[in-house]
N, C-alpha and C. Protein backbone atom coordinates (compact mmCIF):
# COMPACT_ATOMS: atom_id res chain seq x y z
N UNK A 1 -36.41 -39.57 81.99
CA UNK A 1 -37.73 -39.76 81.39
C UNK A 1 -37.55 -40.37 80.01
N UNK A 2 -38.11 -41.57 79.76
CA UNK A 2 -38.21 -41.89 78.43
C UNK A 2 -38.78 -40.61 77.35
N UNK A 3 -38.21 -41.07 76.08
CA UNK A 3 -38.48 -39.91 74.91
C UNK A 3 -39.77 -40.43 75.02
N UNK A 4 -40.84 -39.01 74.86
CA UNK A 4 -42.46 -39.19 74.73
C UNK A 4 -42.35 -37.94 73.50
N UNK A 5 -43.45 -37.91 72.62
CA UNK A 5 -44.08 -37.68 71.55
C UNK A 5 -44.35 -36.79 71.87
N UNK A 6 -44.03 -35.39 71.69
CA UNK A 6 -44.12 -34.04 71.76
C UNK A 6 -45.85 -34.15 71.56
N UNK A 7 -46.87 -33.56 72.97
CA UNK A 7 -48.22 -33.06 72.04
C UNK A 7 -48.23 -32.00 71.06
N UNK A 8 -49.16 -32.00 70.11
CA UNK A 8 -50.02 -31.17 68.99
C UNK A 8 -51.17 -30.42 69.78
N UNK A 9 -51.38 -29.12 70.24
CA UNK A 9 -52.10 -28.51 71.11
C UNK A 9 -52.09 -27.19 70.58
N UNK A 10 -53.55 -26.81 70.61
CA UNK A 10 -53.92 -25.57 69.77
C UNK A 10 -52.27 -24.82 69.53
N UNK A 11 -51.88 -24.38 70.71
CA UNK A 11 -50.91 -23.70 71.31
C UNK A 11 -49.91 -24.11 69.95
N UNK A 12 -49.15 -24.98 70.05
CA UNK A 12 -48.67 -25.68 68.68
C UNK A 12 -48.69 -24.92 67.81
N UNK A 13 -49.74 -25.53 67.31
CA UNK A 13 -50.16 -25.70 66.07
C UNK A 13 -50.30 -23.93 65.59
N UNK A 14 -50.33 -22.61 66.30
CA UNK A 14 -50.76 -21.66 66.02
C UNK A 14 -49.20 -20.88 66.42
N UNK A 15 -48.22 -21.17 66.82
CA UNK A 15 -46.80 -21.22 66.50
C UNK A 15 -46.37 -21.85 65.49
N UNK A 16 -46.83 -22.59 65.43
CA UNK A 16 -46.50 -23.49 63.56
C UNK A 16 -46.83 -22.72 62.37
N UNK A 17 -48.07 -22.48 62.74
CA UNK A 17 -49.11 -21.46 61.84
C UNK A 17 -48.24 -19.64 61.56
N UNK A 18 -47.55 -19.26 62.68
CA UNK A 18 -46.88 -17.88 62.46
C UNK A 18 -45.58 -18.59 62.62
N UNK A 19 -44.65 -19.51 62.43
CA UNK A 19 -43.76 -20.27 62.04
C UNK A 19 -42.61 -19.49 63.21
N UNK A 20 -43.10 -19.93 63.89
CA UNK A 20 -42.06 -19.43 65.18
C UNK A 20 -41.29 -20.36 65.88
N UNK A 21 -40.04 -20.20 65.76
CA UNK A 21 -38.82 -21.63 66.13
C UNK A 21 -39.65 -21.22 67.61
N UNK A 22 -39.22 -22.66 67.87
CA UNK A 22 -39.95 -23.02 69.25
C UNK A 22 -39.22 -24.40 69.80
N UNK A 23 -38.42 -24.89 70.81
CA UNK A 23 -37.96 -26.23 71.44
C UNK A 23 -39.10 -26.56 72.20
N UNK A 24 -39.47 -27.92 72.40
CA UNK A 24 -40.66 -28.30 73.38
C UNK A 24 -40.12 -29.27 74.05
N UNK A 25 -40.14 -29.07 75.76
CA UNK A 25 -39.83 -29.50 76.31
C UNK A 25 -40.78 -30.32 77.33
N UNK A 26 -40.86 -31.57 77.58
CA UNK A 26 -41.54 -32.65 78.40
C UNK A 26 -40.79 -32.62 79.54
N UNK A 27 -41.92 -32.21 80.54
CA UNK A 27 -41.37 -32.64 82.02
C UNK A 27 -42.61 -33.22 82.70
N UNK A 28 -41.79 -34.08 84.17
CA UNK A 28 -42.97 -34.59 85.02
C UNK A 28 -43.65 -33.94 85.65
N UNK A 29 -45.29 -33.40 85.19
CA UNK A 29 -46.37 -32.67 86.30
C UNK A 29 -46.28 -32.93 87.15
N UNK A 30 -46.46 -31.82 88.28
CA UNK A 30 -46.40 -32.34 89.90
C UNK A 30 -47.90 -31.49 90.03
N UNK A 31 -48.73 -31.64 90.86
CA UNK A 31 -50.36 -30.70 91.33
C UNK A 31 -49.93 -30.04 92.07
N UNK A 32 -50.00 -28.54 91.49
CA UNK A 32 -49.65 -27.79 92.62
C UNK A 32 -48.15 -27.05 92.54
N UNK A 33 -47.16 -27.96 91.85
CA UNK A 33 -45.61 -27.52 92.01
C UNK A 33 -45.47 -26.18 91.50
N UNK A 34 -46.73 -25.64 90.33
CA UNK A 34 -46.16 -24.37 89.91
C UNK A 34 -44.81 -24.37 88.85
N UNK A 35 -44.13 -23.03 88.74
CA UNK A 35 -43.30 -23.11 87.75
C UNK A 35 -41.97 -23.14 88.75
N UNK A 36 -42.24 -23.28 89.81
CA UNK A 36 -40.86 -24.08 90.71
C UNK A 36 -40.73 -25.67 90.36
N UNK A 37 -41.35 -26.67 89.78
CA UNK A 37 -41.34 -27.32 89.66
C UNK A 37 -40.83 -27.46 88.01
N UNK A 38 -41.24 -26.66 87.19
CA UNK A 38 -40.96 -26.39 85.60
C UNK A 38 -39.49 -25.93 86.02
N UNK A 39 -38.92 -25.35 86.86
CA UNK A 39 -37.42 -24.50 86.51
C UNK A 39 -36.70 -25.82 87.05
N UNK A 40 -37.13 -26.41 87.48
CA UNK A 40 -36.19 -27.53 88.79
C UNK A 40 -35.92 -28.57 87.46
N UNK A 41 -37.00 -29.08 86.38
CA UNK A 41 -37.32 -30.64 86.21
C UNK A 41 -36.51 -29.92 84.92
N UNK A 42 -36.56 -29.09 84.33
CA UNK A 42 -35.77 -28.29 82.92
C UNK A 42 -34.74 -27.65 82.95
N UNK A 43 -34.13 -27.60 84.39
CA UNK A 43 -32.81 -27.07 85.17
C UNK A 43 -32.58 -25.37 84.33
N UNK A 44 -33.81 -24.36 84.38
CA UNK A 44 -33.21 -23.50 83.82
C UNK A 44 -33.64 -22.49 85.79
N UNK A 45 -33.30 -20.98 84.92
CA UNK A 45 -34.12 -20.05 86.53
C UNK A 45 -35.86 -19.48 86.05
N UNK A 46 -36.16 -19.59 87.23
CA UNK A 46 -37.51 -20.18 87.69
C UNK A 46 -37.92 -19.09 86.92
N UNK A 47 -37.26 -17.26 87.03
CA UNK A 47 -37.29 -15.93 86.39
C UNK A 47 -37.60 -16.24 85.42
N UNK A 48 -37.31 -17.34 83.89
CA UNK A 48 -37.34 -17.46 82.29
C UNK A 48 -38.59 -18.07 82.62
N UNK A 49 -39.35 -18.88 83.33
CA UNK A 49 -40.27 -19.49 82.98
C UNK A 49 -41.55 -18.58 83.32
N UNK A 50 -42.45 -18.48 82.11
CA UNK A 50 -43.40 -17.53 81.97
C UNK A 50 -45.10 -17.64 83.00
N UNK A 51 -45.53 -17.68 83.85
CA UNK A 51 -46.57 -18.27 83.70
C UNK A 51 -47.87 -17.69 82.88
N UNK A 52 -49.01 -18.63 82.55
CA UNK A 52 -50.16 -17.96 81.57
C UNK A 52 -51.56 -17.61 82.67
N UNK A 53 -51.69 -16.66 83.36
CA UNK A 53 -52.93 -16.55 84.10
C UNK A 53 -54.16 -15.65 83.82
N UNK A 54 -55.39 -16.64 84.11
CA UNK A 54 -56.80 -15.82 83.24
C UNK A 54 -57.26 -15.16 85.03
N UNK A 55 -57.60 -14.07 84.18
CA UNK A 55 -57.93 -13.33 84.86
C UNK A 55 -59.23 -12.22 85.10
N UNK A 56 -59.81 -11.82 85.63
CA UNK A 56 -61.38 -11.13 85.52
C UNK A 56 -61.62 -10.01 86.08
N UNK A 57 -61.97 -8.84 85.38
CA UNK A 57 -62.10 -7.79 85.63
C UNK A 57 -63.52 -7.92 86.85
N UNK A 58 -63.75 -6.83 87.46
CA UNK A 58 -65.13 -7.22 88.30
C UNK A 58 -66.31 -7.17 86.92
N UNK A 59 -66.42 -7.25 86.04
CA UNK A 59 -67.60 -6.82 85.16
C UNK A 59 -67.47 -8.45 84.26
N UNK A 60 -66.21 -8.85 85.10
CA UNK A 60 -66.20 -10.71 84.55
C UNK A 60 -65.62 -10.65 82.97
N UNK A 61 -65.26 -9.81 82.73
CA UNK A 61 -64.66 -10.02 80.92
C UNK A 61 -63.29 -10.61 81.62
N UNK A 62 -62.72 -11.53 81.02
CA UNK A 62 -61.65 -12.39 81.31
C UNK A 62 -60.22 -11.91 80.29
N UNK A 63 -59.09 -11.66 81.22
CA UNK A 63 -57.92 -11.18 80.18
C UNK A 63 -56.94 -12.12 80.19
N UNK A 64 -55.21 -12.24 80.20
CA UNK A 64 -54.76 -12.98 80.21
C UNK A 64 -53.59 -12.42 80.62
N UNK A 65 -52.71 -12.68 81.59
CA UNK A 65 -51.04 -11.98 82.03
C UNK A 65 -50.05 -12.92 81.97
N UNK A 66 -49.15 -12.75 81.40
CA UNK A 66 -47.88 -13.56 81.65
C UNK A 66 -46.91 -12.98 82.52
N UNK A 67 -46.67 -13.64 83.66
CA UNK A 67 -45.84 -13.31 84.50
C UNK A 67 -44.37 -14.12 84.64
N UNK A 68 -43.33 -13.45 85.25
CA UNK A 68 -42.40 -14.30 85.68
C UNK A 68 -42.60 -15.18 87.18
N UNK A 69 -42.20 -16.50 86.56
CA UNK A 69 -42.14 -17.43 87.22
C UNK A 69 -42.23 -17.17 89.00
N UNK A 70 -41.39 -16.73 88.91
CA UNK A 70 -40.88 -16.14 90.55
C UNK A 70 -41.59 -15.01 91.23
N UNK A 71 -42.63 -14.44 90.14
CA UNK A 71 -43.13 -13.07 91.13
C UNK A 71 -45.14 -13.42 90.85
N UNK A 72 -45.29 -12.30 91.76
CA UNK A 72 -46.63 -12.70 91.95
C UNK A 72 -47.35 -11.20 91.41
N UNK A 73 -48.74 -11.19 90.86
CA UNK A 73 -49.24 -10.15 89.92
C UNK A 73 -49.90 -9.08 90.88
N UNK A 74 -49.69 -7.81 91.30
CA UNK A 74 -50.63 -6.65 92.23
C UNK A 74 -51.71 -7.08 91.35
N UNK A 75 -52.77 -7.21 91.81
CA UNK A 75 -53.72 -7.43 90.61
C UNK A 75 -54.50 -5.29 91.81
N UNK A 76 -53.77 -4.97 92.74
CA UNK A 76 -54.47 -3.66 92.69
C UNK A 76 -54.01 -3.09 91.47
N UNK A 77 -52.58 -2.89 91.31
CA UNK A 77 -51.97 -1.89 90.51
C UNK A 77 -52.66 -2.15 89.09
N UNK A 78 -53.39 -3.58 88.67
CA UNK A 78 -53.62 -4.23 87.23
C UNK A 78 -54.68 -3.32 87.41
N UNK A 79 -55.41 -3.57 88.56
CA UNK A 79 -57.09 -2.95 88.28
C UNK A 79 -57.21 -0.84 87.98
N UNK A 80 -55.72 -0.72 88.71
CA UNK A 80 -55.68 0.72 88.54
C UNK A 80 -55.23 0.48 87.12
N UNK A 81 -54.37 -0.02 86.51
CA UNK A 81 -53.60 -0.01 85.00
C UNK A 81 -54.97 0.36 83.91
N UNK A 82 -55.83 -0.92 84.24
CA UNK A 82 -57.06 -1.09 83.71
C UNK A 82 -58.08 -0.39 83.71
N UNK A 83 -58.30 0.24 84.82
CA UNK A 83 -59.45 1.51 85.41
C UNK A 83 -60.92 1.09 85.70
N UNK A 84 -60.17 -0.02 86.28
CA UNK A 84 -61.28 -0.83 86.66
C UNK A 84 -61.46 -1.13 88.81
N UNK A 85 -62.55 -1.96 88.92
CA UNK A 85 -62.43 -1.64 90.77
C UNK A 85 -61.52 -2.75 90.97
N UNK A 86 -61.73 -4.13 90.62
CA UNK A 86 -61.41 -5.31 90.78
C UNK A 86 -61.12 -5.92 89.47
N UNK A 87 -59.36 -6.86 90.03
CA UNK A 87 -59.43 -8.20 88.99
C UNK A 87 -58.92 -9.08 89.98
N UNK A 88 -59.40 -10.30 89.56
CA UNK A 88 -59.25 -11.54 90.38
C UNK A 88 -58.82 -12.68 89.76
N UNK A 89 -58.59 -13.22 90.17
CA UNK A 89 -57.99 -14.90 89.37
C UNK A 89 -59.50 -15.57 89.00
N UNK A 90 -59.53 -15.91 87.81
CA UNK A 90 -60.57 -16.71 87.47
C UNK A 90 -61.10 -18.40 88.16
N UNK A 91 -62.04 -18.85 88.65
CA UNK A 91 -61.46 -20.13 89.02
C UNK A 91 -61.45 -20.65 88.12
N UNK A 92 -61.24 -22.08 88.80
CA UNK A 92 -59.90 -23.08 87.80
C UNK A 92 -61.13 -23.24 86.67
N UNK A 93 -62.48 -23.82 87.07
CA UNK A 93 -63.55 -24.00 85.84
C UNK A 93 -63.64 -22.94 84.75
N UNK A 94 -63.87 -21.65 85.10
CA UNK A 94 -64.02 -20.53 84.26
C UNK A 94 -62.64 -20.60 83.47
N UNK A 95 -61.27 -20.78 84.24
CA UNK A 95 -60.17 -20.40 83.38
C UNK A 95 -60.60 -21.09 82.16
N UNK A 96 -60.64 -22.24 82.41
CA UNK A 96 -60.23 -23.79 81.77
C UNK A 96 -61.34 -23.28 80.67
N UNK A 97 -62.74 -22.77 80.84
CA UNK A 97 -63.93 -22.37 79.67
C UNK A 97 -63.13 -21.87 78.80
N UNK A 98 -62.75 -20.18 79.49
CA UNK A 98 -62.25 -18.77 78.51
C UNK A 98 -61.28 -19.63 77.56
N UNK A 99 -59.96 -20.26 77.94
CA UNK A 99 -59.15 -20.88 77.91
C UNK A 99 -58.87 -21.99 76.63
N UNK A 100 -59.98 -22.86 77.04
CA UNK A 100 -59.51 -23.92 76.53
C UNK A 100 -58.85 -24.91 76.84
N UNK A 101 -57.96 -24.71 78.05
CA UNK A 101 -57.09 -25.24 78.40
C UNK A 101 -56.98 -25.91 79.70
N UNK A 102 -56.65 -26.86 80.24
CA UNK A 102 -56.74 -26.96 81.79
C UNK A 102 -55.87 -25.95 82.50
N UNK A 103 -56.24 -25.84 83.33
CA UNK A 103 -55.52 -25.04 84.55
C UNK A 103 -53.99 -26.38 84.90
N UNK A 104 -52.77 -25.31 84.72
CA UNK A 104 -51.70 -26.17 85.09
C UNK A 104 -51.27 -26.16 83.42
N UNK A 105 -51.74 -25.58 82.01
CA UNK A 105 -51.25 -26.15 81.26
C UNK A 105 -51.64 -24.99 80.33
N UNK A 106 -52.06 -24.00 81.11
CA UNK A 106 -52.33 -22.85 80.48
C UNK A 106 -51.84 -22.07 79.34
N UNK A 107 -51.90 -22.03 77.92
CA UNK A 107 -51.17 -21.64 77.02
C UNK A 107 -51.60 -20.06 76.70
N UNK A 108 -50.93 -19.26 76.36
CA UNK A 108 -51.65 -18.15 75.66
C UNK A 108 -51.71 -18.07 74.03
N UNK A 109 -51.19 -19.17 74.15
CA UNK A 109 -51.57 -19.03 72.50
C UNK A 109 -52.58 -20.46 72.04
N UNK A 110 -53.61 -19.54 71.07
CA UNK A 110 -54.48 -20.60 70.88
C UNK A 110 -56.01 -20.82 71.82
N UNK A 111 -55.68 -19.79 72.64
CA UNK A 111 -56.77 -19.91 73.29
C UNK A 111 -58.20 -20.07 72.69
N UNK A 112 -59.35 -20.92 73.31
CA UNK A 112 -60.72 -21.04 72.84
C UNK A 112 -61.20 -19.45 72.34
N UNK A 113 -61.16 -18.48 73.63
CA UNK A 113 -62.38 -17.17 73.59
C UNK A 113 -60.75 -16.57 73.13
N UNK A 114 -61.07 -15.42 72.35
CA UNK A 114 -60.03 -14.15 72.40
C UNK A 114 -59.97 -13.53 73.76
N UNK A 115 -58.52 -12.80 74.10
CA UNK A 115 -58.98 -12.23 75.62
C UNK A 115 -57.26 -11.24 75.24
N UNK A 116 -57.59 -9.97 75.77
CA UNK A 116 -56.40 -9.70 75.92
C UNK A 116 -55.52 -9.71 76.74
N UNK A 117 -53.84 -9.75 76.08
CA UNK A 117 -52.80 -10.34 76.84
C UNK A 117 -51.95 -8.92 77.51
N UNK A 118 -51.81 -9.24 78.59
CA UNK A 118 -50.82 -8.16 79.30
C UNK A 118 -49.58 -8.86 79.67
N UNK A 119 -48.48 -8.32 79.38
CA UNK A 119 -47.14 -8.93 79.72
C UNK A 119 -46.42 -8.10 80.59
N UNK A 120 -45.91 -8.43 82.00
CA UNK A 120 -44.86 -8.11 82.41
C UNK A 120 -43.95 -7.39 81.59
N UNK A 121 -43.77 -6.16 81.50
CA UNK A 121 -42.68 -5.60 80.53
C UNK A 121 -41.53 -6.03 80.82
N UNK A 122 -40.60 -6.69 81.85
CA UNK A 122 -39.36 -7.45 82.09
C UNK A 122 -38.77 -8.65 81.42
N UNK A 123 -40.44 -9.19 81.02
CA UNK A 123 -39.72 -10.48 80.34
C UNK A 123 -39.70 -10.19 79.22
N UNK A 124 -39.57 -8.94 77.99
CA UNK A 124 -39.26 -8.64 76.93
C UNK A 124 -37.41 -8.66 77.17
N UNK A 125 -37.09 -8.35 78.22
CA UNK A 125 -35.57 -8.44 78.08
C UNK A 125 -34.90 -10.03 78.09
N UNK A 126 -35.50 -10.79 78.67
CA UNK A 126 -35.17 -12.16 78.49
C UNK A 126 -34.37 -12.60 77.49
N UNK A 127 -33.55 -13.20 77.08
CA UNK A 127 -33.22 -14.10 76.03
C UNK A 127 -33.79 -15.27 75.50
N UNK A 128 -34.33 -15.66 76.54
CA UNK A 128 -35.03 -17.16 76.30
C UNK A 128 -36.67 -17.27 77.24
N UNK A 129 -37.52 -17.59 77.09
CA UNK A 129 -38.92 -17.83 78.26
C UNK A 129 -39.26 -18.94 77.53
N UNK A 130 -39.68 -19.61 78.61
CA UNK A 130 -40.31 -20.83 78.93
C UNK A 130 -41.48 -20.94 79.20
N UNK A 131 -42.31 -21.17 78.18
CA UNK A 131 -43.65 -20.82 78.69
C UNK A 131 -44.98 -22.12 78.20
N UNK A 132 -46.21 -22.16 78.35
CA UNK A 132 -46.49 -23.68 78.74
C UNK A 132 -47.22 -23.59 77.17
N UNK A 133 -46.77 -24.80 76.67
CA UNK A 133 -47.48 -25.09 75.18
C UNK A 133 -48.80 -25.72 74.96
N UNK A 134 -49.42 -26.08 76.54
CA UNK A 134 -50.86 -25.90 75.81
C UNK A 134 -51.61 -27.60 76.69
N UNK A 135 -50.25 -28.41 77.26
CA UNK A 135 -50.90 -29.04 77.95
C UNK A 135 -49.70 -29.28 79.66
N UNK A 136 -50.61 -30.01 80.05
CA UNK A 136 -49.68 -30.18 81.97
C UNK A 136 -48.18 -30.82 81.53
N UNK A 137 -47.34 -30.17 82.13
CA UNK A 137 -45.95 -31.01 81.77
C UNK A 137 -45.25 -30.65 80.14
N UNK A 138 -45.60 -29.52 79.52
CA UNK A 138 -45.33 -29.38 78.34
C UNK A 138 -45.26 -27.76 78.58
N UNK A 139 -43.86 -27.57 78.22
CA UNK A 139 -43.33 -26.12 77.64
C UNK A 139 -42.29 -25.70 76.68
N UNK A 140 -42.54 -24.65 75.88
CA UNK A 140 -42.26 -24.31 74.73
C UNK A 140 -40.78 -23.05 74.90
N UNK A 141 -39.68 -23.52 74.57
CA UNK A 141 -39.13 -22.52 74.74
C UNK A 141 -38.65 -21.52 73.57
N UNK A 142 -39.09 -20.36 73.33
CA UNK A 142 -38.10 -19.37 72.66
C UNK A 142 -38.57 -17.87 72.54
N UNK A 143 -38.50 -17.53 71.94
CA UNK A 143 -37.32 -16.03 72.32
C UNK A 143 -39.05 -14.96 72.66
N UNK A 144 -38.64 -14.15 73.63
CA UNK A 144 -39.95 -13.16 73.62
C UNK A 144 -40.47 -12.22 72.73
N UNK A 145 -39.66 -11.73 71.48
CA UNK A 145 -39.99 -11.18 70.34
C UNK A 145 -40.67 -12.20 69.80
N UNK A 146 -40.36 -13.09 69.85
CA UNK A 146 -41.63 -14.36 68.68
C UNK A 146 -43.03 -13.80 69.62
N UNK A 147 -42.82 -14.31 70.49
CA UNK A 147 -43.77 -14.16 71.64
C UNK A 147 -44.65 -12.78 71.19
N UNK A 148 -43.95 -11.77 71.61
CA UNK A 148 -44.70 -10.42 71.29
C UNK A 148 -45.54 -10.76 69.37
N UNK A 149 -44.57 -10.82 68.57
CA UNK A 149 -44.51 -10.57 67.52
C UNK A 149 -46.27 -11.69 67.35
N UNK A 150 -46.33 -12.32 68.00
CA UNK A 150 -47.77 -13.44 67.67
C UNK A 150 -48.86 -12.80 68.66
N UNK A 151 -48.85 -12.39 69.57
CA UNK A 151 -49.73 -12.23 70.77
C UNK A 151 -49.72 -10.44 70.65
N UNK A 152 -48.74 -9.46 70.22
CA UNK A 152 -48.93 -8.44 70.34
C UNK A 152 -49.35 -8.02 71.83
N UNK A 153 -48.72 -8.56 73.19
CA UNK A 153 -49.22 -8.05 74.65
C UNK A 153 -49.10 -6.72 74.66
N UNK A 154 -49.83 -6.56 75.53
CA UNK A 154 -49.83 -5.06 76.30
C UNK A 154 -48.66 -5.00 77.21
N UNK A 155 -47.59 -4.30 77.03
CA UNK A 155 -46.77 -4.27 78.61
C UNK A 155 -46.94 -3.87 79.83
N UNK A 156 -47.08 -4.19 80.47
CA UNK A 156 -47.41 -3.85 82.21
C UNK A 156 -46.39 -4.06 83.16
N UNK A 157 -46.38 -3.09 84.13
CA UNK A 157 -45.43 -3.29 85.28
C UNK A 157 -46.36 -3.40 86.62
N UNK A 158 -46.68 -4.83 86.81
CA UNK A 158 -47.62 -5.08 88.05
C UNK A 158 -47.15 -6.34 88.53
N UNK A 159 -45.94 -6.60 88.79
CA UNK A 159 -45.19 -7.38 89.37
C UNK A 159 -44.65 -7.44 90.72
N UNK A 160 -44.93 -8.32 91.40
CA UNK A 160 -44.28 -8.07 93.14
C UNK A 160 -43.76 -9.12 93.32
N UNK A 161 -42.29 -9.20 94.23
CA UNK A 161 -41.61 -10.21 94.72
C UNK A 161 -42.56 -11.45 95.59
């Protein structure tokens, strides 16, 4: 891939702002590829790469989870975590509102609405996550204490193979 011009995206700019080393990495969007496509095109494991998903309680207040790449969210166990009946994936329009962001490029930092963040408690052990800076084809890599230390997540264990 030719060198392209790192974007400036809320996401950015609000890691800049709490001055958090950060590498940004450009890869080719695929529709659809997911973060199998982010671990393949950045040759790291699919496990470091974070994804950012909005999410909706049944009463529609919208939160935010970062998951590992490779696993998929109980959203029962979230709704028991929560004490709530139902959470569901937001669609792609609503994400993209709460958000700010397109769907596929999902950042948690910088978001338009405030929403709170729940993290996989696993990827605090990480050394490194890969996670998306705010547009399609653009991710930010470094360490999950920066991460915590800006976003303050909630830890959660609602992770399934």
């Amino acid at each position: 891939m030719a060198k392209q011009k790192q974007p400036v995206t809320p996401a950015i700019r609000m890691l800049r702002q709490h001055k958090v080393p950060f590498v940004g990495h450009l890869y080719n969007y695929e529709e659809h590829g997911g973060t199998a496509v982010c671990a393949r095109e950045l040759q790291v494991d699919e496990h470091a790469v974070i994804k950012t998903l909005i999410l909706e309680t049944d009463n529609k207040d919208p939160l935010i989870v970062l998951m590992h790449g490779d696993r998929e969210i109980s959203t029962k166990d979230l709704a028991r975590l929560l004490q709530v009946k139902h959470v569901t994936p937001c669609a792609p329009q609503t994400a993209d509102r709460h958000s700010g962001y397109q769907v596929g490029g999902t950042s948690p930092f910088g978001t338009r609405k405030s929403m709170p963040v729940y993290m996989e408690e696993t990827i605090a052990e990480l050394p490194t996550i890969y996670i998306n800076g705010g547009k399609r084809g653009f991710l930010v890599a470094m360490t999950p204490q920066d991460l915590i230390k800006v976003l303050d997540p909630t830890p959660v264990h609602v992770a399934q193979p």
